[in-house]
Protein backbone atom coordinates (compact mmCIF):
# COMPACT_ATOMS: atom_id res chain seq x y z
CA UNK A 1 -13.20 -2.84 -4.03
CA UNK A 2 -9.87 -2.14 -5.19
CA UNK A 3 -8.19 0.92 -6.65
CA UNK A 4 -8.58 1.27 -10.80
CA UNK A 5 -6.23 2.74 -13.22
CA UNK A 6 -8.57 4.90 -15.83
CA UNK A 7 -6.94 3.37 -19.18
CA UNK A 8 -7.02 6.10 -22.23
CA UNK A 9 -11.14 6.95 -23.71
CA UNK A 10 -11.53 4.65 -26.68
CA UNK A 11 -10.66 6.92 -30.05
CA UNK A 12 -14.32 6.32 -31.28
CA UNK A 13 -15.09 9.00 -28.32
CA UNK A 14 -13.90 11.92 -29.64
CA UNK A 15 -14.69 15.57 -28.92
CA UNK A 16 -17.21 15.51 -31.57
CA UNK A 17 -18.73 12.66 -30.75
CA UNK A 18 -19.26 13.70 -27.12
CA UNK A 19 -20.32 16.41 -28.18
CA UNK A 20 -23.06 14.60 -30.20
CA UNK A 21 -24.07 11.68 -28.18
CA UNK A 22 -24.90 14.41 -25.49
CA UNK A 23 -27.02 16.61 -27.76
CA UNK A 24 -28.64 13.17 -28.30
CA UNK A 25 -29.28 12.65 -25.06
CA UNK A 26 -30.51 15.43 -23.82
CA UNK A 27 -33.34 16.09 -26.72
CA UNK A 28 -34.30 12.50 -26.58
CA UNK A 29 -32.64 10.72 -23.80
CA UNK A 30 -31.40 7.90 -25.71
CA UNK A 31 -29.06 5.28 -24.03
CA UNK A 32 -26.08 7.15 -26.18
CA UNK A 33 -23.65 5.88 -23.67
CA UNK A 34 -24.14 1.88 -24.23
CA UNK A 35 -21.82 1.58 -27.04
CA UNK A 36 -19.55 -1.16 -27.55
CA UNK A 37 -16.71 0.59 -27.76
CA UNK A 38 -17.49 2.05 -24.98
CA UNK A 39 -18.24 -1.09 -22.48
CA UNK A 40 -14.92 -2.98 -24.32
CA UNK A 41 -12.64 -0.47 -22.53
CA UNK A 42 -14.37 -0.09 -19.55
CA UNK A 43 -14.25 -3.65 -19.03
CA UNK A 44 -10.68 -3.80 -19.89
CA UNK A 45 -10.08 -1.47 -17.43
CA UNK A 46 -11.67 -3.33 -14.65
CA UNK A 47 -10.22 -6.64 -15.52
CA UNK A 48 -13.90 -7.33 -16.61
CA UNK A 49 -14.94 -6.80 -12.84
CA UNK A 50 -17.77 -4.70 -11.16
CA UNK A 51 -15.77 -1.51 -10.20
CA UNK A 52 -17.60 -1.31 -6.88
CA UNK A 53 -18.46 -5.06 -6.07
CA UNK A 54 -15.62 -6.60 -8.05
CA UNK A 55 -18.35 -9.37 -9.30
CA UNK A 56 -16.66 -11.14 -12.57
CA UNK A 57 -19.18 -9.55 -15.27
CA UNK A 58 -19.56 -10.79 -18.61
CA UNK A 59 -21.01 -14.14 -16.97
CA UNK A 60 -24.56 -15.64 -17.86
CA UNK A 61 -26.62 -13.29 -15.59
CA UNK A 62 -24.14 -10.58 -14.56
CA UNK A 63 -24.22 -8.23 -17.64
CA UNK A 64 -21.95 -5.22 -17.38
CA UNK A 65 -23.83 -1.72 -17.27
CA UNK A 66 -22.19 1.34 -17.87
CA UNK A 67 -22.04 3.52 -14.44
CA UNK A 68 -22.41 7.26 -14.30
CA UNK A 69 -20.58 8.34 -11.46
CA UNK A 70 -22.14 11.91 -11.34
CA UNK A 71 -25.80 10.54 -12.25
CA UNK A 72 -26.57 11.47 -15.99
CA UNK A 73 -30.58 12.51 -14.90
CA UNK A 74 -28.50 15.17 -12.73
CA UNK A 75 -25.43 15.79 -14.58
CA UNK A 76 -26.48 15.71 -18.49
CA UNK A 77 -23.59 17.06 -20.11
CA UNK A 78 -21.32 14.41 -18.10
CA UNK A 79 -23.22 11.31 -20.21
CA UNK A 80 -20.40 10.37 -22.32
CA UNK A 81 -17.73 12.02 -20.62
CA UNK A 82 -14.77 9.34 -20.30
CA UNK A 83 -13.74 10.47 -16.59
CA UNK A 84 -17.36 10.00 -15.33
CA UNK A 85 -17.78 6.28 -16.77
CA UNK A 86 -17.37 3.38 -14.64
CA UNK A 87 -18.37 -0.83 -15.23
CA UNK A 88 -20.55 -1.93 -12.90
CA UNK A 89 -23.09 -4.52 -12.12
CA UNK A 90 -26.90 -4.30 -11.96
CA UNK A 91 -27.29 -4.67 -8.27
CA UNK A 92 -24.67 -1.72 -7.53
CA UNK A 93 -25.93 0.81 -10.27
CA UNK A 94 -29.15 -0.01 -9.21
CA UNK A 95 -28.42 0.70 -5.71
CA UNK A 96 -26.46 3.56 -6.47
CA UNK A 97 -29.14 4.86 -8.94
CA UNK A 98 -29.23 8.54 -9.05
CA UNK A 99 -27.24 9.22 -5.80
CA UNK A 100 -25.73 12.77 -6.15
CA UNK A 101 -21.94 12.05 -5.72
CA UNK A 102 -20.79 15.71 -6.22
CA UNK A 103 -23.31 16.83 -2.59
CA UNK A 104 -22.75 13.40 -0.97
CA UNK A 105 -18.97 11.86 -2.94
CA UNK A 106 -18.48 8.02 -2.48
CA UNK A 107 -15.85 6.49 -3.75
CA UNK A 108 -14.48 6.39 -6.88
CA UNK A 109 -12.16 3.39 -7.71
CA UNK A 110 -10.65 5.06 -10.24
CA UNK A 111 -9.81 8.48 -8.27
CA UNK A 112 -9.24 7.31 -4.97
CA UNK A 113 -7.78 4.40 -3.25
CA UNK A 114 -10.77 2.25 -1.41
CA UNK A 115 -7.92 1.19 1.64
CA UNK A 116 -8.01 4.96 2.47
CA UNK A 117 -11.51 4.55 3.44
CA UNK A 118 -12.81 1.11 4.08
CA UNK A 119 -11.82 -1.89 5.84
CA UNK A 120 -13.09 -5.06 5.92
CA UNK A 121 -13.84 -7.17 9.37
CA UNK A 122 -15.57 -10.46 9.45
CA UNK A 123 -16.43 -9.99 5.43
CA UNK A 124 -18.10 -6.89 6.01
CA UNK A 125 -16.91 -3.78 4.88
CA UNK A 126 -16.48 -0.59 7.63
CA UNK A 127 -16.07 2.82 7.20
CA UNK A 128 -11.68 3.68 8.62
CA UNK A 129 -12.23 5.90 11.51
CA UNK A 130 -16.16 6.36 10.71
CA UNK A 131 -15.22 8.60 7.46
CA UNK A 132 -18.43 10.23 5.92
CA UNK A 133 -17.20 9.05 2.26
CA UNK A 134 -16.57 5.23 3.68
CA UNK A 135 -19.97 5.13 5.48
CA UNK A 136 -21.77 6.93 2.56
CA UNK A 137 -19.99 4.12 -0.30
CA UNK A 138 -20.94 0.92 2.04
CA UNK A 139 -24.75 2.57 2.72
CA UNK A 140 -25.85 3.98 -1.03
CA UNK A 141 -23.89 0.67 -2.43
CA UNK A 142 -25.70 -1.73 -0.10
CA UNK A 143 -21.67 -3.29 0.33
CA UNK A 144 -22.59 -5.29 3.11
CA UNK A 145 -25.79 -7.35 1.54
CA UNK A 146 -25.48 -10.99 2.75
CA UNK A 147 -26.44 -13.22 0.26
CA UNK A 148 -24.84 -11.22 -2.47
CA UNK A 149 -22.08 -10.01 -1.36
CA UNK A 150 -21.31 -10.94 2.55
CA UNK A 151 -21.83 -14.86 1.91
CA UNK A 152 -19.46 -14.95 -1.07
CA UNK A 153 -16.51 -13.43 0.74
CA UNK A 154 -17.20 -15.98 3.82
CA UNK A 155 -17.05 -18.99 1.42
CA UNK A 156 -13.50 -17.37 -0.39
CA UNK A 157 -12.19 -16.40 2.84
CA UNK A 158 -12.98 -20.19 4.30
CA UNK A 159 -11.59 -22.08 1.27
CA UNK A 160 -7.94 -19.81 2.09
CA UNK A 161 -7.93 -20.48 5.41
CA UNK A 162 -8.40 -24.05 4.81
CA UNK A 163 -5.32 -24.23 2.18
CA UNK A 164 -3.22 -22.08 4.68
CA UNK A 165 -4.12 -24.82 7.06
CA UNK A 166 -3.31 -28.18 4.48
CA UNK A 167 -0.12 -25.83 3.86
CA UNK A 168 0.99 -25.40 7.14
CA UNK A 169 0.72 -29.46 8.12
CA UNK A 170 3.40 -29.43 4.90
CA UNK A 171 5.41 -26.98 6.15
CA UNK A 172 5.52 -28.54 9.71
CA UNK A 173 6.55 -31.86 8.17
CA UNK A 174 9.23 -30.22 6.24
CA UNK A 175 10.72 -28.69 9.44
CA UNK A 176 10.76 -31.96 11.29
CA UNK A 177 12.77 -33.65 8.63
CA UNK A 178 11.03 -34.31 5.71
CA UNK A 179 12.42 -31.89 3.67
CA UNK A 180 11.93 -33.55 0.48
CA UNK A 181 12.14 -31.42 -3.00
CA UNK A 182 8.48 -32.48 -3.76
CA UNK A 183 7.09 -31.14 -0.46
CA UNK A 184 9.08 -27.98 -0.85
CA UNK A 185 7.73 -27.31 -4.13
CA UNK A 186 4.22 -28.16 -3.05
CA UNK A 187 4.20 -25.36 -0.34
CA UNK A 188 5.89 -22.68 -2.02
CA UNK A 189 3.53 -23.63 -5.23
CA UNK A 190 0.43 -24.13 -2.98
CA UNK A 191 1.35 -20.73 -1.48
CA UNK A 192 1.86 -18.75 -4.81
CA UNK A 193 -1.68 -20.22 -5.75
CA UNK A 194 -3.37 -18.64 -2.86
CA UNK A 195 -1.43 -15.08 -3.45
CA UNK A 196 -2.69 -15.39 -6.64
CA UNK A 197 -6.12 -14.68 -5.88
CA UNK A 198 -5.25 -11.69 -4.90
CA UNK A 199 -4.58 -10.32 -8.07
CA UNK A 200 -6.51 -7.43 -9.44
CA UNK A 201 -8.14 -9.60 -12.36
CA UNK A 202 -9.17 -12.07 -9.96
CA UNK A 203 -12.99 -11.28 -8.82
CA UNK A 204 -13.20 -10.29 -5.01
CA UNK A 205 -9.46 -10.24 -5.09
CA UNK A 206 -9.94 -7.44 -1.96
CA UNK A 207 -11.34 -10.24 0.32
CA UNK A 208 -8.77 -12.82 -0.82
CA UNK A 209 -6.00 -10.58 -0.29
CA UNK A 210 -7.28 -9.32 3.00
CA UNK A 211 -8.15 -12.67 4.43
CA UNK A 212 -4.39 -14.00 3.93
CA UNK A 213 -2.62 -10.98 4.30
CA UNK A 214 -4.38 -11.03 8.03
CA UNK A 215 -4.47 -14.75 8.81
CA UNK A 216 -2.25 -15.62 11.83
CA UNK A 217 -0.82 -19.10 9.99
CA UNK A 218 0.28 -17.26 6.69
CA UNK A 219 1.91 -15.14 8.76
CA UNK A 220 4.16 -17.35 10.74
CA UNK A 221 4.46 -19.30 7.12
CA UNK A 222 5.86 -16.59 5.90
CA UNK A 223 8.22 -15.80 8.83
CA UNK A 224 9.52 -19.90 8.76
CA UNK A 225 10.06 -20.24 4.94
CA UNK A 226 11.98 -17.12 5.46
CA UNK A 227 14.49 -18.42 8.09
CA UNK A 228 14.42 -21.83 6.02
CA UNK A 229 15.42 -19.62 3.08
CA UNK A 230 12.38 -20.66 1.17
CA UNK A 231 10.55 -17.54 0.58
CA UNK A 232 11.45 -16.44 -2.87
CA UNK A 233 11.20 -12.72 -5.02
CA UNK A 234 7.93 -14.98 -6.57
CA UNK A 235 6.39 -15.02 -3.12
CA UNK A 236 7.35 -11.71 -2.16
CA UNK A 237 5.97 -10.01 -5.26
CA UNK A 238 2.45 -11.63 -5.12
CA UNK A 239 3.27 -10.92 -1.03
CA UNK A 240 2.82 -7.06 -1.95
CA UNK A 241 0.99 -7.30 -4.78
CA UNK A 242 -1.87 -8.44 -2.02
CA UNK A 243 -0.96 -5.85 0.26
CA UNK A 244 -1.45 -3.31 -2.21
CA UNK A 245 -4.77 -4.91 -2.95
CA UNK A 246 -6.37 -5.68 1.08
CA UNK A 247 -8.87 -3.85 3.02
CA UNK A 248 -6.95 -3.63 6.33
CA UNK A 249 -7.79 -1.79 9.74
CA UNK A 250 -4.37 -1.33 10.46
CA UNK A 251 -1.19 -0.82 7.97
CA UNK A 252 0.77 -4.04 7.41
């Protein structure tokens, strides 16, 4: 999970309308919120990625459903209201089904920042400190299912640590003497690859960004291209463009 910014409500969803589609709603309880126009912006928003999860939606089998954040069998008159609206997948808004988030808040991508509250350790997702709002988001969003969810970050996580690892023989060459332009380019390029799976439109870009922002060899990468003079404004930007986007313990 990684922080959202809430883009602007699509025009189509006026006052009026909301107005409307809520009247609608509550006389017939119509699905007045699955509107195009509605999921187009929402998934723009979310880089067309579960807001929870961040499963790539859109996909054969992972349809996007529109998320009520304050559940709409509770909270009626929030149905179309742009704030409230979030993308998700089926297994989260299923698991999250009618959850009261105004007596018992998780989080909410789009209002707060998941790295205040969660952290991830061996692909699992913990609560920072044992916050109620960290605990409550992993337990009522199942975060930590295996198969779904668990085994997918393990097999991202492995494939980075195996690059960092093919890098590193590079980089060790390079020190020793061959220092060729071609084997520079291939680490700083093989590098910048990796970092950019750790951008926001990337799907689990969290666990990509944790996994090398954490790992041991990127680290002392980064700290030898630097004394070589290698490590460029490129690298550094996707550098804290994954910071920005991990799930760390501890501040980096």
């Amino acid at each position: 999970m990684i922080k959202i910014q809430r883009v602007s409500a699509p025009s189509e969803l006026n006052d009026e309308t909301v107005s409307t589609l809520t009247t609608l709603y509550k006389s017939t309880g119509e699905n007045v919120w699955n509107k195009p126009y509605i999921k187009k912006e929402l998934l723009k928003m979310s880089h067309n990625k579960c807001c929870y999860c961040e499963l790539k939606l859109g996909e054969e089998g992972k349809y996007m459903q529109v998320e009520h954040y304050h559940c709409k069998s509770l909270y009626p008159d929030e149905v179309v209201l742009w704030e409230n609206l979030l993308p998700s997948c089926n297994r989260c808004n299923t698991n999250k089904s009618s959850h009261d988030t105004k007596k018992e808040p998780i989080i909410n991508p789009c209002c707060n920042n998941p790295s205040d509250y969660l952290y991830m350790e061996n692909y699992r997702l913990k609560s920072k400190d044992n916050n109620l709002i960290g605990c409550t988001t992993i337990d009522v969003l199942y975060l930590n299912e295996s198969d779904s969810l668990v085994l997918p970050r393990f097999n991202i996580g492995n494939k980075i640590q195996e690059k960092l690892l093919f890098l590193e023989d590079l980089l060790t060459d390079y020190i020793d003497g061959n220092n060729s332009t071609r084997r520079r380019n291939r680490i700083i390029n093989g590098l910048k690859d990796l970092l950019s799976l750790a951008d926001p439109t990337k799907e689990y870009s969290a666990t990509a960004a944790t996994v090398i922002i954490t790992d041991s060899t990127y680290q002392l990468m980064q700290k030898q291209l630097a004394r070589l003079s290698l490590w460029t404004d490129d690298l550094q930007y996707l550098h804290d463009n994954a910071v920005k986007n991990s799930l760390c313990k501890n501040e980096i």
